[in-house]
Every structure is written in structure tokens, then in C-alpha cells.
C-alpha atoms as a PDB file:
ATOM      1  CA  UNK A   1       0.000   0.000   0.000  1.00  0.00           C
ATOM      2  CA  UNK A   2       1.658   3.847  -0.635  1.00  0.00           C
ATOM      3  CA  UNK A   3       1.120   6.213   2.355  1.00  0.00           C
ATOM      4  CA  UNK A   4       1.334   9.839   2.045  1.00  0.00           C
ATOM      5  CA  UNK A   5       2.596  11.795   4.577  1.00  0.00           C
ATOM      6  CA  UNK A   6       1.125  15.769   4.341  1.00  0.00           C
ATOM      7  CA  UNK A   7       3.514  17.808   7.009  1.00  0.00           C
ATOM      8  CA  UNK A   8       6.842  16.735   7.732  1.00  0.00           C
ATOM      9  CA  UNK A   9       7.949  18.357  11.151  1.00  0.00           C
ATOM     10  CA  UNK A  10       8.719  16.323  14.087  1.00  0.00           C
ATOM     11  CA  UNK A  11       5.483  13.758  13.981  1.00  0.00           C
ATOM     12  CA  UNK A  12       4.770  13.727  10.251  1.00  0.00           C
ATOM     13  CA  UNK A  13       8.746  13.881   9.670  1.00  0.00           C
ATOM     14  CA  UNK A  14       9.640  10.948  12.473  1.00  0.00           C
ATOM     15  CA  UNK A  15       6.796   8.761  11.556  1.00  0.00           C
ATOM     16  CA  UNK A  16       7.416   9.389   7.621  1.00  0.00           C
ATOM     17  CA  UNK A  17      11.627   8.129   8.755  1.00  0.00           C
ATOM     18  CA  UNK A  18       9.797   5.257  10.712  1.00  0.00           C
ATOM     19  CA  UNK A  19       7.073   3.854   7.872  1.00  0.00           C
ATOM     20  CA  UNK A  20      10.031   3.865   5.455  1.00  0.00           C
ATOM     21  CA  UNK A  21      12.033   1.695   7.414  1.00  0.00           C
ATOM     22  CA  UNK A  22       8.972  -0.928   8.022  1.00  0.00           C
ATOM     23  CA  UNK A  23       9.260  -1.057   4.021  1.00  0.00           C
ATOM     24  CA  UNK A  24       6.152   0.643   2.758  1.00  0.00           C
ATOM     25  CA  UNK A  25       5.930   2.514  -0.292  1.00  0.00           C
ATOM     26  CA  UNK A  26       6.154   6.450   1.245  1.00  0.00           C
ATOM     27  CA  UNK A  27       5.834  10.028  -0.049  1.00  0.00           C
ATOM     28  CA  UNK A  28       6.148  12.603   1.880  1.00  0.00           C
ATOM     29  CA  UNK A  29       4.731  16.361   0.899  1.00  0.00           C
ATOM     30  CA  UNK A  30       5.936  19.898   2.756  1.00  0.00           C
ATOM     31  CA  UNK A  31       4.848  23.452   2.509  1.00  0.00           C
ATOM     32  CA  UNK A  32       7.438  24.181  -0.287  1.00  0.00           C
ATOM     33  CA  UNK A  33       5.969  20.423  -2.275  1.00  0.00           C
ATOM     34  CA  UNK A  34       7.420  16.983  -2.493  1.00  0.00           C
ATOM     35  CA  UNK A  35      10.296  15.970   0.441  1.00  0.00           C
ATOM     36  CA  UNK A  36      12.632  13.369  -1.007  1.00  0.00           C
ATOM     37  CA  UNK A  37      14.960  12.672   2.188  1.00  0.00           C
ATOM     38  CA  UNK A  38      15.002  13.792   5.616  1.00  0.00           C
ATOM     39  CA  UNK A  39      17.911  13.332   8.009  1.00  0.00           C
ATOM     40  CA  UNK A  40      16.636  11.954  11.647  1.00  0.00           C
ATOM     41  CA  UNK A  41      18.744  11.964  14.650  1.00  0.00           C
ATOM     42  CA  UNK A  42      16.786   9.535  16.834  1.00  0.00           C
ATOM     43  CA  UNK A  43      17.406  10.004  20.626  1.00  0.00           C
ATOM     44  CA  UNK A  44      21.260   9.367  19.890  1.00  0.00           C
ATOM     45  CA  UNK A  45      21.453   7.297  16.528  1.00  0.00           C
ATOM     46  CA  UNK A  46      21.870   9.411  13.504  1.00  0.00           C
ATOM     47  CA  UNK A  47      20.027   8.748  10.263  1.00  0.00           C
ATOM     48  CA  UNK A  48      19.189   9.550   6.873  1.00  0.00           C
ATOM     49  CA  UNK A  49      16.257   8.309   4.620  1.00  0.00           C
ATOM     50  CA  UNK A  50      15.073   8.342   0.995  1.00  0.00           C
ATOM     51  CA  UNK A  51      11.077   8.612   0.318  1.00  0.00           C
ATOM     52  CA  UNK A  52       9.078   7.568  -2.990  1.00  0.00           C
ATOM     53  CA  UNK A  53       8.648   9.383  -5.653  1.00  0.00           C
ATOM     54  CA  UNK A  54       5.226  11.344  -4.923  1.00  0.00           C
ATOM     55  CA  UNK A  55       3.043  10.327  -7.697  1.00  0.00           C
ATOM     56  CA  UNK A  56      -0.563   9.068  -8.151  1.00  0.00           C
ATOM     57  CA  UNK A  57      -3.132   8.187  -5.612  1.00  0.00           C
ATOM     58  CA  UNK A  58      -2.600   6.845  -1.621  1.00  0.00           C
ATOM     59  CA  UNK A  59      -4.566   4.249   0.492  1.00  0.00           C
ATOM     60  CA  UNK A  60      -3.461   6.474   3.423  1.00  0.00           C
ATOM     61  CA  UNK A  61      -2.592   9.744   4.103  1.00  0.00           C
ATOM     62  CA  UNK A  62      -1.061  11.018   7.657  1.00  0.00           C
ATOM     63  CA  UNK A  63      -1.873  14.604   7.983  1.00  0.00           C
ATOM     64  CA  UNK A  64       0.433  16.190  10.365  1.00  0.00           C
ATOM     65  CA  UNK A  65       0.665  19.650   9.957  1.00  0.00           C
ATOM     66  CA  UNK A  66      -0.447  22.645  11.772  1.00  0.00           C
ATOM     67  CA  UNK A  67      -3.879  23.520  12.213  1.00  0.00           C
ATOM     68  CA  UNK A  68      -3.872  26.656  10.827  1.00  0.00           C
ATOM     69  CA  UNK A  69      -2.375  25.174   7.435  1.00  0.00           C
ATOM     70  CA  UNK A  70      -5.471  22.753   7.319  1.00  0.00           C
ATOM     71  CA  UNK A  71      -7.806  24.347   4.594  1.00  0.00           C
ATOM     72  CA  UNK A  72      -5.003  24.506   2.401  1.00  0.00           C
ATOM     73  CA  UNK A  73      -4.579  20.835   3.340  1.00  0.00           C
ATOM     74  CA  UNK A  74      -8.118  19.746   3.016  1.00  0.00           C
ATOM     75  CA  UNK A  75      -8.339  21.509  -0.683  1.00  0.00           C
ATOM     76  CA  UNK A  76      -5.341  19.223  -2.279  1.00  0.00           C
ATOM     77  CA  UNK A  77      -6.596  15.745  -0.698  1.00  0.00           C
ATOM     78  CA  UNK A  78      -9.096  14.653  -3.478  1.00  0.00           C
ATOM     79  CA  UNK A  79      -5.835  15.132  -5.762  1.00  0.00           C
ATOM     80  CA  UNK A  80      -4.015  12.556  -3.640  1.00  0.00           C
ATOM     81  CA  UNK A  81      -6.087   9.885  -1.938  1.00  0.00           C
ATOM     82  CA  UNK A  82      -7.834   6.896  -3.447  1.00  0.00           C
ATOM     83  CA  UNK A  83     -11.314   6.613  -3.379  1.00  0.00           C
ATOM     84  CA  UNK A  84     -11.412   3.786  -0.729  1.00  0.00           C
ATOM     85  CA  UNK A  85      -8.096   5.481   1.050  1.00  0.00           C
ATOM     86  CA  UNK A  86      -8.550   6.626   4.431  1.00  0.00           C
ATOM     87  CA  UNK A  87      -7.251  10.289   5.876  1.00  0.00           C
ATOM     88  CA  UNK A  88      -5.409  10.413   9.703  1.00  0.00           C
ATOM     89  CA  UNK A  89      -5.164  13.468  10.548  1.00  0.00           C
ATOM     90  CA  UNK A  90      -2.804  13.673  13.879  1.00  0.00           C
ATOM     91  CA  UNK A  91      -2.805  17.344  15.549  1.00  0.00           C
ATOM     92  CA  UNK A  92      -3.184  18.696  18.426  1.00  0.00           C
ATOM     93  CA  UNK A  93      -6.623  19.484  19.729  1.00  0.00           C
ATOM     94  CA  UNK A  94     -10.363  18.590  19.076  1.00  0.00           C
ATOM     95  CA  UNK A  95     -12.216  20.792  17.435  1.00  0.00           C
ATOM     96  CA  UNK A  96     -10.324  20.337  13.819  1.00  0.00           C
ATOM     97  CA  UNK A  97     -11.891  16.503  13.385  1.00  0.00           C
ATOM     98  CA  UNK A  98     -15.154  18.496  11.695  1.00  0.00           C
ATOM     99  CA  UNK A  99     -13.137  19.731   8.846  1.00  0.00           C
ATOM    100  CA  UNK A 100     -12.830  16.462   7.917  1.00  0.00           C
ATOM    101  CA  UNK A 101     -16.490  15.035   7.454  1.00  0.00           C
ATOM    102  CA  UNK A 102     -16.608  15.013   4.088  1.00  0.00           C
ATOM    103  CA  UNK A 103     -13.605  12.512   4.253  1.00  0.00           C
ATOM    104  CA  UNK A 104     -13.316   9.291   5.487  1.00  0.00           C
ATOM    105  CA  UNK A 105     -10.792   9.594   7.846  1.00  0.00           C
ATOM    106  CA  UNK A 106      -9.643   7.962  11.381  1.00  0.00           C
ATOM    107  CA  UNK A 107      -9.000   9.808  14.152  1.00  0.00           C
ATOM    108  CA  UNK A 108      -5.369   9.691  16.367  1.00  0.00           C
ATOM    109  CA  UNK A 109      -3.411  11.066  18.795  1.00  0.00           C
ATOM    110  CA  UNK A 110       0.287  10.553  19.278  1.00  0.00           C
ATOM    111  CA  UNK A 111       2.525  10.685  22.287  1.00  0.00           C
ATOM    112  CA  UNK A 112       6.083  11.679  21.050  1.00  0.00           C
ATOM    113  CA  UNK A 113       8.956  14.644  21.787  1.00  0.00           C
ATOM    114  CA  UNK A 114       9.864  15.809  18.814  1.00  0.00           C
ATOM    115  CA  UNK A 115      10.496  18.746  16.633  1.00  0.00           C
ATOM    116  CA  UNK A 116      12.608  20.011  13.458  1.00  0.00           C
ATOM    117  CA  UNK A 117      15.705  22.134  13.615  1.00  0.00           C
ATOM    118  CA  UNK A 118      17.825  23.313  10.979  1.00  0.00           C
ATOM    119  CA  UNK A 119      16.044  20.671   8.684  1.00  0.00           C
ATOM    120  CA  UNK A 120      16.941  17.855  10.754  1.00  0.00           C
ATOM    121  CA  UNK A 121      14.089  16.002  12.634  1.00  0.00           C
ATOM    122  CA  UNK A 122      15.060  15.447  16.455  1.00  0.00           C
ATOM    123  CA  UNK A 123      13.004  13.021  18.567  1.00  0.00           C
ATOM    124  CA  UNK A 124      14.597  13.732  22.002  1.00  0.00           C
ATOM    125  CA  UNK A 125      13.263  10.559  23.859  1.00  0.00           C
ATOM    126  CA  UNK A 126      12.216   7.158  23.464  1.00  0.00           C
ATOM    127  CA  UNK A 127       8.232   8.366  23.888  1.00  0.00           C
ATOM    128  CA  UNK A 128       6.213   7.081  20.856  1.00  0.00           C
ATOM    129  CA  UNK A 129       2.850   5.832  21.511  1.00  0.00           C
ATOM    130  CA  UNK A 130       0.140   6.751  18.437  1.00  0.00           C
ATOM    131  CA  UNK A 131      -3.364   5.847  19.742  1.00  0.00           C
ATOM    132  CA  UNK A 132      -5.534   5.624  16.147  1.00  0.00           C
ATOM    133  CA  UNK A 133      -8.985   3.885  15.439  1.00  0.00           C
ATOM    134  CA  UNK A 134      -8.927   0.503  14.124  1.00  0.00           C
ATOM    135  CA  UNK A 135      -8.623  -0.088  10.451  1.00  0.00           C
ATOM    136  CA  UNK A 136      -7.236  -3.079   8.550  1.00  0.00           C
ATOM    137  CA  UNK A 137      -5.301  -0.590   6.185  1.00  0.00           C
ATOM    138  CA  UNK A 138      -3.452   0.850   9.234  1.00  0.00           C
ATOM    139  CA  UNK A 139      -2.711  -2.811  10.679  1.00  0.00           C
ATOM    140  CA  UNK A 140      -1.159  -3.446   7.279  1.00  0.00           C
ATOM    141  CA  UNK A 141       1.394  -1.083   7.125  1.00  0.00           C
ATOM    142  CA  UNK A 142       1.968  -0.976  10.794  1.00  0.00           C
ATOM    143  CA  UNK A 143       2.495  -4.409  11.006  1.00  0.00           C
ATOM    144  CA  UNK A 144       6.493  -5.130  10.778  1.00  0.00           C
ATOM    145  CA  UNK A 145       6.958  -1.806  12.826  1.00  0.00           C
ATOM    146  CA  UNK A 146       8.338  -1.583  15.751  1.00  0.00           C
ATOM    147  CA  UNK A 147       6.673   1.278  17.306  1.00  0.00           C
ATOM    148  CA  UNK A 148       3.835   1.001  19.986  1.00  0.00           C
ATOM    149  CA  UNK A 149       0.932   1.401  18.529  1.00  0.00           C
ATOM    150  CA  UNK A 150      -2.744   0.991  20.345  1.00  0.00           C
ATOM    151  CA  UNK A 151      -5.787   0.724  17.738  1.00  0.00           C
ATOM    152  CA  UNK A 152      -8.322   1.974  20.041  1.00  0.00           C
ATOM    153  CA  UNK A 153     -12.013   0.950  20.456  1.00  0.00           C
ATOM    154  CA  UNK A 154     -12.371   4.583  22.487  1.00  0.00           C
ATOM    155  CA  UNK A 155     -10.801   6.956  20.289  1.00  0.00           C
ATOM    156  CA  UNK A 156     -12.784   9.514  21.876  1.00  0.00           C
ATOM    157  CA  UNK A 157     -11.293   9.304  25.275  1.00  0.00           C
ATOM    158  CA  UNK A 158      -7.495   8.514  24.058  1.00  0.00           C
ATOM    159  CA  UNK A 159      -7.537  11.701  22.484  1.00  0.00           C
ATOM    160  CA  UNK A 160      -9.240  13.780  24.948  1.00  0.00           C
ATOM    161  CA  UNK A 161      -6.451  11.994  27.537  1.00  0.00           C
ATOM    162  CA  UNK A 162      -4.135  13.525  25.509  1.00  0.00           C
ATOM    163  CA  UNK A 163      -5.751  16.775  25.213  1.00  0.00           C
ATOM    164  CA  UNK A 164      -6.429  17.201  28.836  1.00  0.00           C
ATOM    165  CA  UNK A 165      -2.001  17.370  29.065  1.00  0.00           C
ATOM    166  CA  UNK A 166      -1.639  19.466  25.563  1.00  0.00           C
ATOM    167  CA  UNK A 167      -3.831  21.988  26.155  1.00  0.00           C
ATOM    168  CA  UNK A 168      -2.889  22.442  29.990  1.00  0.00           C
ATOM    169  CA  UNK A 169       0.569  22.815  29.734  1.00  0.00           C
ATOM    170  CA  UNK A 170       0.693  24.315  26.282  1.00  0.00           C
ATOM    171  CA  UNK A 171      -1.907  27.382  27.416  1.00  0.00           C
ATOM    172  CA  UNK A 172       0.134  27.740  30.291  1.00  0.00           C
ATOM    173  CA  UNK A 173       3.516  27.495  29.030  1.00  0.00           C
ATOM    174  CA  UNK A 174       2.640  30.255  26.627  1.00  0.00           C
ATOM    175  CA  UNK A 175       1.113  32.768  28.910  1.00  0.00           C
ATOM    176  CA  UNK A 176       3.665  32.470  31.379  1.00  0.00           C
ATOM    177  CA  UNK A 177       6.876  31.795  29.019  1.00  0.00           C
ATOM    178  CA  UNK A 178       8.291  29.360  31.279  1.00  0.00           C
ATOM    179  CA  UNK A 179       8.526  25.731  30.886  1.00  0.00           C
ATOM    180  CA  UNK A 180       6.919  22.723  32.332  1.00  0.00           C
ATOM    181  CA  UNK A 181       8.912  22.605  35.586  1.00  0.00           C
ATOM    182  CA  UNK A 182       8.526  26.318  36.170  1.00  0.00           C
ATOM    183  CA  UNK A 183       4.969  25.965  35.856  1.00  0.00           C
ATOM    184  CA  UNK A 184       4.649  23.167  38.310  1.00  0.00           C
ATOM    185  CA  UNK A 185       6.310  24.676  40.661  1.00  0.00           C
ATOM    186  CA  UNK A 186       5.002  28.068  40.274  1.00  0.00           C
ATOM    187  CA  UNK A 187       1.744  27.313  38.976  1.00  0.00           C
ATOM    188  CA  UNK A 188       0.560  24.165  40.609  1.00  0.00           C
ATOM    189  CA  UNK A 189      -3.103  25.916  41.296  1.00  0.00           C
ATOM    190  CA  UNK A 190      -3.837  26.877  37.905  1.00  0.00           C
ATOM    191  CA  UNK A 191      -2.538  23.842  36.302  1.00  0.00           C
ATOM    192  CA  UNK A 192      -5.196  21.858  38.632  1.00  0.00           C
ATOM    193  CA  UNK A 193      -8.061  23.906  38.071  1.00  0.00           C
ATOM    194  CA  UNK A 194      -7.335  24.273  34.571  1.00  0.00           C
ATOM    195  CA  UNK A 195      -7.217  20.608  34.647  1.00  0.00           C
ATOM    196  CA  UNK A 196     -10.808  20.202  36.166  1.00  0.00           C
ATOM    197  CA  UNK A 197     -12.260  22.557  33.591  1.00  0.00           C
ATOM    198  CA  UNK A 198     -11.255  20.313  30.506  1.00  0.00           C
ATOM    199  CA  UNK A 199     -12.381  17.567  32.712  1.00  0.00           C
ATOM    200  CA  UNK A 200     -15.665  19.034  33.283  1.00  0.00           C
ATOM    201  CA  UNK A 201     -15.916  20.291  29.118  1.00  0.00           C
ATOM    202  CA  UNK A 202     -14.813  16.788  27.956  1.00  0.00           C
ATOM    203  CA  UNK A 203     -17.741  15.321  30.344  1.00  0.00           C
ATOM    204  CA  UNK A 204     -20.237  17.460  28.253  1.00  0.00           C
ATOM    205  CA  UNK A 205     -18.743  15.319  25.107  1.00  0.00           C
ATOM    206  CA  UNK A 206     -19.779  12.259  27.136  1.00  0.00           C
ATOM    207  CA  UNK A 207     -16.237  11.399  27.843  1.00  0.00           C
ATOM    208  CA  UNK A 208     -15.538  10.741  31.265  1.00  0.00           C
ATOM    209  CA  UNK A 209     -12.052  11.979  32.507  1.00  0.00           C
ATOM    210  CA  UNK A 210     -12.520  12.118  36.156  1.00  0.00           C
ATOM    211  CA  UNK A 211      -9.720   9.744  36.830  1.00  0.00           C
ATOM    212  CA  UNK A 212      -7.068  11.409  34.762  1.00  0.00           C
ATOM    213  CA  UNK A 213      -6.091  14.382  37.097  1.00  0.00           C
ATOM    214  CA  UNK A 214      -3.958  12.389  39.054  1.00  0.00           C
ATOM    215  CA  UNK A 215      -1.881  10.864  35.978  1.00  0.00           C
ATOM    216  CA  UNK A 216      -1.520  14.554  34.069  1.00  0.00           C
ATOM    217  CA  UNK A 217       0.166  16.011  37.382  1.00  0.00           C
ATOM    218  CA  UNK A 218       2.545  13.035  37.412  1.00  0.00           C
ATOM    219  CA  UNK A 219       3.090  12.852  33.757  1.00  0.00           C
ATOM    220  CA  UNK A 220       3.893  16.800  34.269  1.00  0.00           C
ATOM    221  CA  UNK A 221       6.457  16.078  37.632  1.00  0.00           C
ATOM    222  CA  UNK A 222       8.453  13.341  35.473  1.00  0.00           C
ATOM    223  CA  UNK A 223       9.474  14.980  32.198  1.00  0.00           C
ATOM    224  CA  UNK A 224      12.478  17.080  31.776  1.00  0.00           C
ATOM    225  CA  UNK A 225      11.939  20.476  33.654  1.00  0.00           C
ATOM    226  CA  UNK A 226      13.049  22.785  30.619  1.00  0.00           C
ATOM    227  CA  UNK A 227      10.334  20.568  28.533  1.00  0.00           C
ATOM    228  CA  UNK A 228       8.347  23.133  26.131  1.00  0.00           C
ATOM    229  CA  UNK A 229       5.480  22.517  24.150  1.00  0.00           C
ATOM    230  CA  UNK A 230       5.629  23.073  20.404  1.00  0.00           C
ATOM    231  CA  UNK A 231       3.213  26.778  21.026  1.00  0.00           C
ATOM    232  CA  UNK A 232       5.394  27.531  23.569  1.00  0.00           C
ATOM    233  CA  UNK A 233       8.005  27.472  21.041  1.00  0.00           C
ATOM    234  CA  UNK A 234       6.070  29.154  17.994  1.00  0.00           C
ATOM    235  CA  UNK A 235       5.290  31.683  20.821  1.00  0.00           C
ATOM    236  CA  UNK A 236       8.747  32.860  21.569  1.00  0.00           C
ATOM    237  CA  UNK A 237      10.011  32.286  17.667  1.00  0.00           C
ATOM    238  CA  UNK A 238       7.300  34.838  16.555  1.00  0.00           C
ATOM    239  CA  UNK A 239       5.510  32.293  14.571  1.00  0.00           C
ATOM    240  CA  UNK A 240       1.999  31.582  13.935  1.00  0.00           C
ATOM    241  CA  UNK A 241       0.774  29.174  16.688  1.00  0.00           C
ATOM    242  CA  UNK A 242      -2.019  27.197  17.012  1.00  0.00           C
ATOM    243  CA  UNK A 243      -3.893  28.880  19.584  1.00  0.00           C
ATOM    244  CA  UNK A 244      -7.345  28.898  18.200  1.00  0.00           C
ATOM    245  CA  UNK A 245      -7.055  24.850  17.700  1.00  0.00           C
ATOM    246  CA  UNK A 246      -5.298  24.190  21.414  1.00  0.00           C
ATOM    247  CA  UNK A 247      -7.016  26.997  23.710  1.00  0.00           C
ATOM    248  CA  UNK A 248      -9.744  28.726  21.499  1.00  0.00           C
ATOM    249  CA  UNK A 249     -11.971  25.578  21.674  1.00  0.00           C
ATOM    250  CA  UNK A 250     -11.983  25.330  24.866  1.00  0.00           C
ATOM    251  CA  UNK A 251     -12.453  29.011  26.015  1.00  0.00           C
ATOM    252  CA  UNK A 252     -15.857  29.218  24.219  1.00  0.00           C
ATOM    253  CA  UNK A 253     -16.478  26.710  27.458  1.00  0.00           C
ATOM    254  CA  UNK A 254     -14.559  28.050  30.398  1.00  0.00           C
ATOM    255  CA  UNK A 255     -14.445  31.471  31.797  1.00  0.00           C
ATOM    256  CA  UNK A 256     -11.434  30.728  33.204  1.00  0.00           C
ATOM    257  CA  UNK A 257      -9.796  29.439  30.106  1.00  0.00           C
ATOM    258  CA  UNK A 258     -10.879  32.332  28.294  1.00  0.00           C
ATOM    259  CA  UNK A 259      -9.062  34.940  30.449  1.00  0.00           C
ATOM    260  CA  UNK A 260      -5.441  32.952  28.996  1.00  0.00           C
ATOM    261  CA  UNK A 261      -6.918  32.881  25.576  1.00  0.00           C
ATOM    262  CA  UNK A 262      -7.713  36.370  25.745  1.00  0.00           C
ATOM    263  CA  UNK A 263      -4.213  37.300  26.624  1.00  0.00           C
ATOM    264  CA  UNK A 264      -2.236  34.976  23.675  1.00  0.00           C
ATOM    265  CA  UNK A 265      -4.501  36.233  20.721  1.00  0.00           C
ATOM    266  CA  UNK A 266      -3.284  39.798  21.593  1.00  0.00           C
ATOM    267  CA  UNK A 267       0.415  38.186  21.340  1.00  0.00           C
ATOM    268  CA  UNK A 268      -0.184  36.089  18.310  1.00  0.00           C
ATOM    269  CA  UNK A 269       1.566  36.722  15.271  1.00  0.00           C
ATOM    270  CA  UNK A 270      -0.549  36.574  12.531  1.00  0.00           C
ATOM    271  CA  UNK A 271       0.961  36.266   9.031  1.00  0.00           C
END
């Protein structure tokens, strides 16, 4: 089967580097148009990979940019995916699944540090862990990978796990310009009762996060201290960020998420 990957930072780059090496047929397509090679510097092993010529149709296609490049995204895709083929798109956030409707698409989440510098893709730790719906297309060219991989039969709740962290520490990180261990040890009452409002919001989806308090304030107290989200980052490099997608969804919800919101979009670069 070809796969497409549409983004190649540190997810779409990393798990572009990592389908290649499980021998599938892979394309990869940036901002600027087709990526032929990438150079990967995994933890501490250095590497360099070729991708396939980008040409015809795919069964699947990874979408891994931002989420403010999506409509640009969603306007090429007929172009590129089969009629059967299947769309994953893997940001950060909840609210950018609707743009896809008219697709048929899976949704994910991945767990993974990792970013691109100087046109190299870094992935700083061992963390991988891609939580996506079950589909026998994405068994197929998973299948002689060796990355952990969960097909979920709660998508729903793996990604608002996942969001619950994000959008927490991201928000925070931002508004405060500080990193994770500054904010926990700074912070630690807003980071809890930010916490309980996504809890509360995601129970209004039907998704019950009550136990997952607990686990975000350890996951928070055991990475690296310096530890930055990717916002944080477009936040202090001037760059468009992805506010709106990450914090915007949920301040239409939460007073108290609004009042950070509120703040960033008067800091947010624009073009």
C-alpha cells in the first residue's frame, strides 16, 4: 500500500523516517511540495532516509501539519487519496476533526517529543505511543513496525487523555513563558483547576475523565523540567501558533480558560 505523509515536522517527519524503514511505499509532501529525504537523529542514533517518488493516488494519508495550514490541506486531498483510502489526521486538539467530514478519515493522537531544527528532525526521547482507530489498512502497514501502537475501540477518550495534558501545559507554558517545571512549581493551582475545567468540558462530550487528574500532574512532575510545548516554542520564535485549535476551543467553554486565551490572541503573530 503507498502512504502519504502531508507535514513533515517532528510527527509527520519521524513517523514518515519510521514507515520507510517498516518497508512501505512512502511520499512525503511539505509546505514548499514533495520531500525526497530527511535526516533523523533519533534520541542518539543518527540517520538519513530516501522517500518515494510522490506520484498518483494513496490508500493512506497522515496529515500532520499545523492547524492553521489545514484548509489549504483539506483543498489538495481529493488530488491525492484513493477513493477507498482513508485520511489520519494527527494534531493537536479537538475541534479540527469536523473539517474532515466530508472525508473518510480515522482519528489519532500521538505521544512523542519531537520537533525540526535546521532541517533535521530530532526526537529527544524514546516516547512514541500513536493511539488511532482501528482499520485493517493501518494494521497493514503498521504491522512489521516496531513502534507502539494501540488501535483503540475509544478513540474519543485517548484523544481527549491527551488533550487534557496538551492543552494544559501548552496554554500555560505560553502565557507564562516558562517551561513545564517552572509551571509546576510556580503554577501548581492553575494547572489543577485548569485541569478540572477540561475535565468538566470533555464530560459534556460524554467522555468521562474524572480519573485522569492524578496521571496529568505526574506525567507533568516526570518529564524534563526545561520541557516546552511546540506553542510555547512558535510563541517565543514569533511564529503563527495554534492557539485557536489548542485553547480557542476550549475558552468558548470556560471562563477561566478564556481569560489565557484572551491574553495569547493579543500576542499572536498573525501572518
Amino acid at each position: 500500500m503507498k502512504v502519504l505523509i502531508i507535514g513533515p515536522g517532528g510527527v509527520g517527519g519521524y513517523l514518515a523516517y519510521k514507515l520507510k524503514k517498516c518497508g512501505n511505499y512512502v511520499s512525503v509532501l511539505g509546505s514548499r511540495g514533495e520531500v525526497k529525504h530527511l535526516k533523523v537523529k533519533d534520541v542518539d542514533k543518527i540517520d538519513e532516509i530516501q522517500f518515494d517518488e510522490l506520484e498518483g493516488k494513496y490508500d493512506v494519508v497522515f496529515v500532520t501539519t499545523k492547524s492553521y495550514h489545514l484548509a489549504d490541506v483539506i483543498k489538495i486531498l481529493p488530488k491525492y487519496l484513493k477513493e477507498n483510502g482513508i485520511v489520519v489526521p494527527i494534531l493537536n486538539g479537538i475541534g479540527h476533526f469536523e473539517k474532515f467530514k466530508d472525508f473518510n478519515y480515522k482519528k489519532a493522537c500521538i505521544y512523542i517529543l519531537s520537533n525540526k531544527e535546521n532541517n533535521i528532525i530530532h526526537k529527544k526521547t524514546p516516547l512514541f505511543y500513536l493511539c488511532v482507530e482501528d482499520d485493517e489498512k493501518l494494521r497493514e502497514i503498521f504491522k512489521n513496525c516496531d513502534l507502539k501502537i494501540k488501535f483503540s475501540d475509544n478513540i474519543d477518550k485517548d484523544i481527549w487523555k491527551k488533550y487534557l495534558f496538551i492543552s494544559t501545559f501548552a496554554t500555560l507554558q505560553s502565557y507564562y513563558g516558562k517551561p513545564t517545571g517552572w509551571i509546576m512549581e510556580n503554577k501548581r493551582d492553575e494547572v489543577e483547576k485548569f485541569i478540572d475545567e477540561v475535565i468538566k468540558i470533555a464530560k459534556n462530550y460524554g467522555v468521562d475523565l474524572s480519573g485522569e487528574k492524578e496521571r496529568v500532574i505526574k506525567q507533568a512532575l516526570n518529564i524534563p523540567y526545561e520541557s516546552k510545548m511546540s506553542m510555547q516554542i512558535d510563541f517565543e520564535n514569533r511564529n503563527k501558533t495554534e492557539v485557536d485549535n489548542i485553547t480557542g476551543f476550549l475558552a468558548q467553554k470556560s471562563e477561566f480558560i478564556d481569560s489565557f486565551y484572551k491574553k495569547l490572541k493579543t500576542s499572536q503573530v498573525t501572518s
